[in-house]
N, C-alpha and C. Protein backbone atom coordinates (compact mmCIF):
# COMPACT_ATOMS: atom_id res chain seq x y z
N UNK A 1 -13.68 14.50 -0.82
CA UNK A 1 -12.74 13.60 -0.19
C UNK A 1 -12.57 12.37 -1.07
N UNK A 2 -11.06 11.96 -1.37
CA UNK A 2 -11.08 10.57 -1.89
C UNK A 2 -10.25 10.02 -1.17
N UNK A 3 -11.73 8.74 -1.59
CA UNK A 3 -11.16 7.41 -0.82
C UNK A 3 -10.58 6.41 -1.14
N UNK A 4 -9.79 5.54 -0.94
CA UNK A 4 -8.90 4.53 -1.39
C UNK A 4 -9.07 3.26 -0.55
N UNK A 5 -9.19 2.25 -1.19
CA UNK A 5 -9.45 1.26 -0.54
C UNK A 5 -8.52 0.01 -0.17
N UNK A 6 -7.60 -0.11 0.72
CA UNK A 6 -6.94 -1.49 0.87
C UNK A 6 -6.90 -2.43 0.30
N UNK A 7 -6.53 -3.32 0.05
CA UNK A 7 -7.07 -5.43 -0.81
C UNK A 7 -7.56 -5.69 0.50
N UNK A 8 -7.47 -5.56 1.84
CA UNK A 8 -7.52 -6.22 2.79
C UNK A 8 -9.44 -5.92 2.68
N UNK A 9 -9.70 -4.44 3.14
CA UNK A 9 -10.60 -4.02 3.38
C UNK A 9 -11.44 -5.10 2.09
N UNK A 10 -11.46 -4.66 1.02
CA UNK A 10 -11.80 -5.16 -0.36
C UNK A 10 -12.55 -6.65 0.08
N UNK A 11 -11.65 -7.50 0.48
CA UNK A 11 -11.46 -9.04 1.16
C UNK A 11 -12.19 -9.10 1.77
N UNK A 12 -12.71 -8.23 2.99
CA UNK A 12 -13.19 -7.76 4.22
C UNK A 12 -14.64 -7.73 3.89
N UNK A 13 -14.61 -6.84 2.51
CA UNK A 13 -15.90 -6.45 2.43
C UNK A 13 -16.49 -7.22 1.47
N UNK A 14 -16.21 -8.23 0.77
CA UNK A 14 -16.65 -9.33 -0.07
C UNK A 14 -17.47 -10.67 0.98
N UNK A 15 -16.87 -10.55 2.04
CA UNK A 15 -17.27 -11.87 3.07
C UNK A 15 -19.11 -11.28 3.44
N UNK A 16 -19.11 -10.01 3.51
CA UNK A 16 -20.04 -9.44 4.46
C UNK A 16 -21.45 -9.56 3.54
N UNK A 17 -22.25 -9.85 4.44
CA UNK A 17 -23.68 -9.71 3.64
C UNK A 17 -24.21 -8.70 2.73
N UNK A 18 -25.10 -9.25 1.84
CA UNK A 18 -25.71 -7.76 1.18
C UNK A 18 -25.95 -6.56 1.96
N UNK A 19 -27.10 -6.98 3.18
CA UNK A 19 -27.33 -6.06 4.20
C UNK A 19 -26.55 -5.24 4.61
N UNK A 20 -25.21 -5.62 4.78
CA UNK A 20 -24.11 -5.29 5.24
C UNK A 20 -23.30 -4.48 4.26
N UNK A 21 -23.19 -4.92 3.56
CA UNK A 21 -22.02 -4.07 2.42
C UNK A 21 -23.16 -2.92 1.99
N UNK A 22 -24.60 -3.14 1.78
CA UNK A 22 -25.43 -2.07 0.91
C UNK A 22 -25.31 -0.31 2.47
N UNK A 23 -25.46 -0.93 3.96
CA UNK A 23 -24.75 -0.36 4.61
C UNK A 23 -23.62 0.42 4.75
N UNK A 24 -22.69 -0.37 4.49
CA UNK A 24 -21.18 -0.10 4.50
C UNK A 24 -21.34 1.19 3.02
N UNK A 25 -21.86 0.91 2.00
CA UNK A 25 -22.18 1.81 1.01
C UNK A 25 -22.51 3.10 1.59
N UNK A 26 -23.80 3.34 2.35
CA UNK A 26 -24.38 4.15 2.78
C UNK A 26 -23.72 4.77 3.60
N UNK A 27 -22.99 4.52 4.56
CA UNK A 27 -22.04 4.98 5.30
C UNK A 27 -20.40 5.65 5.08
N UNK A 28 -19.93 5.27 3.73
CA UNK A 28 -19.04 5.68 3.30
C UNK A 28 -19.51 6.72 2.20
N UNK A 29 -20.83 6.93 1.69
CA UNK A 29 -21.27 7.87 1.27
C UNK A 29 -21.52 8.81 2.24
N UNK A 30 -22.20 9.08 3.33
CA UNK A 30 -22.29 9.88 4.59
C UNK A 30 -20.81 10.08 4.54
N UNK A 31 -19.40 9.46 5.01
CA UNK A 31 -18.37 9.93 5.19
C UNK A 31 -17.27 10.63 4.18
N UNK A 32 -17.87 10.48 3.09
CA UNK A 32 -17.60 11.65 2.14
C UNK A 32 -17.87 12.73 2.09
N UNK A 33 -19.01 12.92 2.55
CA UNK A 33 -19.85 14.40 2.52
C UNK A 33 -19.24 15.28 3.96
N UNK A 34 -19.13 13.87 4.84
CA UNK A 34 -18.38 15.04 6.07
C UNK A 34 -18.36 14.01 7.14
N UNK A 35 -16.93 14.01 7.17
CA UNK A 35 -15.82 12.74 7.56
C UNK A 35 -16.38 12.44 9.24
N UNK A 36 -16.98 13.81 10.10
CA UNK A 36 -16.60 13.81 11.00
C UNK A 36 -18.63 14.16 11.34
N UNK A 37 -19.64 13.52 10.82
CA UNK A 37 -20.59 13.51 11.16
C UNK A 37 -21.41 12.76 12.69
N UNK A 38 -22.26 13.22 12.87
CA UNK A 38 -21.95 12.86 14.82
C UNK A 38 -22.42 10.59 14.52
N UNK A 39 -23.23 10.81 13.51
CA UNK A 39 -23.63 9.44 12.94
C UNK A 39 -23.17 8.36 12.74
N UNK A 40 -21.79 8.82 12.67
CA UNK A 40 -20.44 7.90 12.35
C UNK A 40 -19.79 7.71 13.21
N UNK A 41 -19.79 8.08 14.31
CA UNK A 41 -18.71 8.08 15.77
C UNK A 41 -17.53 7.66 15.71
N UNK A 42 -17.12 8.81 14.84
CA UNK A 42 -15.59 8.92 13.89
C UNK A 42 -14.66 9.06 15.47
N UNK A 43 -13.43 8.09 15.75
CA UNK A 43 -12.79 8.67 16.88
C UNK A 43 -11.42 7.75 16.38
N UNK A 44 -10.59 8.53 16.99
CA UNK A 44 -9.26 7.74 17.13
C UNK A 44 -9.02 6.82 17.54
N UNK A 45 -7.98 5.81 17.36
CA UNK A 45 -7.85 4.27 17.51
C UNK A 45 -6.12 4.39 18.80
N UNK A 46 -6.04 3.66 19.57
CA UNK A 46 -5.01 3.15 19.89
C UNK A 46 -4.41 1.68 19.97
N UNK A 47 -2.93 1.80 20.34
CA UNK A 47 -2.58 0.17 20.46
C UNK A 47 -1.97 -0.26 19.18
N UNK A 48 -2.22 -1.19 18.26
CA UNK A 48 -1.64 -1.50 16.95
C UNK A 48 -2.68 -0.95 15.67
N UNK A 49 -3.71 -0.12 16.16
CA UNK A 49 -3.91 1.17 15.44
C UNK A 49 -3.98 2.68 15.48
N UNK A 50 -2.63 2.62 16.53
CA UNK A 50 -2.33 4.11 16.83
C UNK A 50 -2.09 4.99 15.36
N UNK A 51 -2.50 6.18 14.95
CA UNK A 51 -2.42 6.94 13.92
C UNK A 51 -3.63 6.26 12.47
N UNK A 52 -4.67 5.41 13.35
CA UNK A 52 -6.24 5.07 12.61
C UNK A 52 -7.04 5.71 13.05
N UNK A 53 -8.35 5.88 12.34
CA UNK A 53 -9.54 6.38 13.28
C UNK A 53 -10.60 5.52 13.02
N UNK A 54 -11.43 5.26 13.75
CA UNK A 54 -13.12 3.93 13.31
C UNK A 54 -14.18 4.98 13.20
N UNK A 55 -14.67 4.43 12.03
CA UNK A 55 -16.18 4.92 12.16
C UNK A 55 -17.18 3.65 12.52
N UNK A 56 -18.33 3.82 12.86
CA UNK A 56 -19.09 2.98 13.02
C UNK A 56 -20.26 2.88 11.64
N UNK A 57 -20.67 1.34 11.32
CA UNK A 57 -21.27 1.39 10.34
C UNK A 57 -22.27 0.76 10.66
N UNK A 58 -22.43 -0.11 11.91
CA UNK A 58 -23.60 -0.50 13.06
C UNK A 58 -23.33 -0.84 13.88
N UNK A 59 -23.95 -1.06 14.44
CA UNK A 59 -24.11 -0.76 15.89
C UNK A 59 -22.70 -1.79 16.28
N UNK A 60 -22.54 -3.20 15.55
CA UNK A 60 -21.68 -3.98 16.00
C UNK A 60 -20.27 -3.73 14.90
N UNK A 61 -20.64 -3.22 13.21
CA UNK A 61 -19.74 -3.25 12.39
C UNK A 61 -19.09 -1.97 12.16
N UNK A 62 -17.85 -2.01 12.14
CA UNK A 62 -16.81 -1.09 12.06
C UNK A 62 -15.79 -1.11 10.78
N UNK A 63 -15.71 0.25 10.25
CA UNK A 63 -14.34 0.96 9.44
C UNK A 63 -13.29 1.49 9.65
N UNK A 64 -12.19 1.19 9.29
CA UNK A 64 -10.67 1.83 10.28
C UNK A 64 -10.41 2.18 9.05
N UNK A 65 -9.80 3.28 8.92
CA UNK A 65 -9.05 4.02 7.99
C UNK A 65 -8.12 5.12 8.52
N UNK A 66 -7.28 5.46 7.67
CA UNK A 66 -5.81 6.68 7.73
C UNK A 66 -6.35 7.81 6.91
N UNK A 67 -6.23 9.04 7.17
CA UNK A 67 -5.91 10.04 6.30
C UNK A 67 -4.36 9.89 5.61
N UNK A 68 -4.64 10.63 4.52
CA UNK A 68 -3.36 10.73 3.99
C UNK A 68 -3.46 11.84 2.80
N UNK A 69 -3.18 12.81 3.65
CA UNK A 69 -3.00 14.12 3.72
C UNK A 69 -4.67 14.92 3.70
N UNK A 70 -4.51 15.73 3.39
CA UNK A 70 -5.74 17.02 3.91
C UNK A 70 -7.11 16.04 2.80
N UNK A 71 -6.89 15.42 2.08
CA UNK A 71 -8.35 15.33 1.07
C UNK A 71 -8.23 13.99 0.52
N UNK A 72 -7.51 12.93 1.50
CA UNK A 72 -7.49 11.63 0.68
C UNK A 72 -7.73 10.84 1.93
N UNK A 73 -8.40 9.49 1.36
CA UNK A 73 -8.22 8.73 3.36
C UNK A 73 -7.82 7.21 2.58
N UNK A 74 -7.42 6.71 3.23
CA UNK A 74 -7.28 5.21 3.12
C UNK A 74 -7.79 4.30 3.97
N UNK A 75 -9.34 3.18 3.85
CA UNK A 75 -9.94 2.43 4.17
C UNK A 75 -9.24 1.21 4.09
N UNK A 76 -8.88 0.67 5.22
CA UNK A 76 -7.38 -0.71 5.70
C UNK A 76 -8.94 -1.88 5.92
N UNK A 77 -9.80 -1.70 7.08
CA UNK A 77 -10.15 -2.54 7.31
C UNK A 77 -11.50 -2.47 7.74
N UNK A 78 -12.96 -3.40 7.57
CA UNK A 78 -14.24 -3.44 8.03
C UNK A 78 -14.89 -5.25 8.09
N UNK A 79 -15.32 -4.75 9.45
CA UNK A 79 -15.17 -6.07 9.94
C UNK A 79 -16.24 -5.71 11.68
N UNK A 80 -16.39 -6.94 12.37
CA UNK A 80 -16.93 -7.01 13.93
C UNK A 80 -16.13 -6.18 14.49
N UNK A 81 -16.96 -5.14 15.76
CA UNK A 81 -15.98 -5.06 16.59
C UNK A 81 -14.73 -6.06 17.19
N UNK A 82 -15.39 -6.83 17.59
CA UNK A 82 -14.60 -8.09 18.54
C UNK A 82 -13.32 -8.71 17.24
N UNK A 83 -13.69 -9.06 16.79
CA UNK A 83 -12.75 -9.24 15.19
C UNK A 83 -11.74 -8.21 15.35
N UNK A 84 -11.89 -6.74 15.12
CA UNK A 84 -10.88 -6.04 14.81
C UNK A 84 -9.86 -5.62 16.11
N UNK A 85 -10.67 -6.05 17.36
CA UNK A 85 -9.73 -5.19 18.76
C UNK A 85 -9.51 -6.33 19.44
């Protein structure tokens, strides 16, 4: 699977702690290997991210991204729950 990354996300993920981004690492490695692992609580988004899906990267921090098409995804945004909804 390749992934592509937003400026936003990029932005997103420069603010966040080491802890946090070395995470966010670990987790987007897991979601390469298999997008839809129970670990990630990969689910669809509605509202003004209808056609997104979130994974979770802890318990409080979250990834929204698009597929775009069968073997590519695009990573928009990671950030707080409360922040992103």
């Amino acid at each position: 699977m390749k992934i592509i990354f937003h400026k936003n996300f990029d932005k997103q993920y420069k603010k966040l702690n080491k802890k946090e981004q070395k995470k966010v690492q670990n987790r987007l490695s897991k979601f390469a290997q298999d997008p839809f692992a129970p670990l990630l609580n990969n689910h669809p988004l509605r509202g003004r991210y209808t056609d997104y899906r979130s994974i979770n990267i802890t318990v409080d921090l979250r990834a929204i991204y698009k597929f775009n098409g069968k073997d590519q995804c695009i990573f928009v945004a990671v950030d707080t729950h409360s922040n992103l909804y």
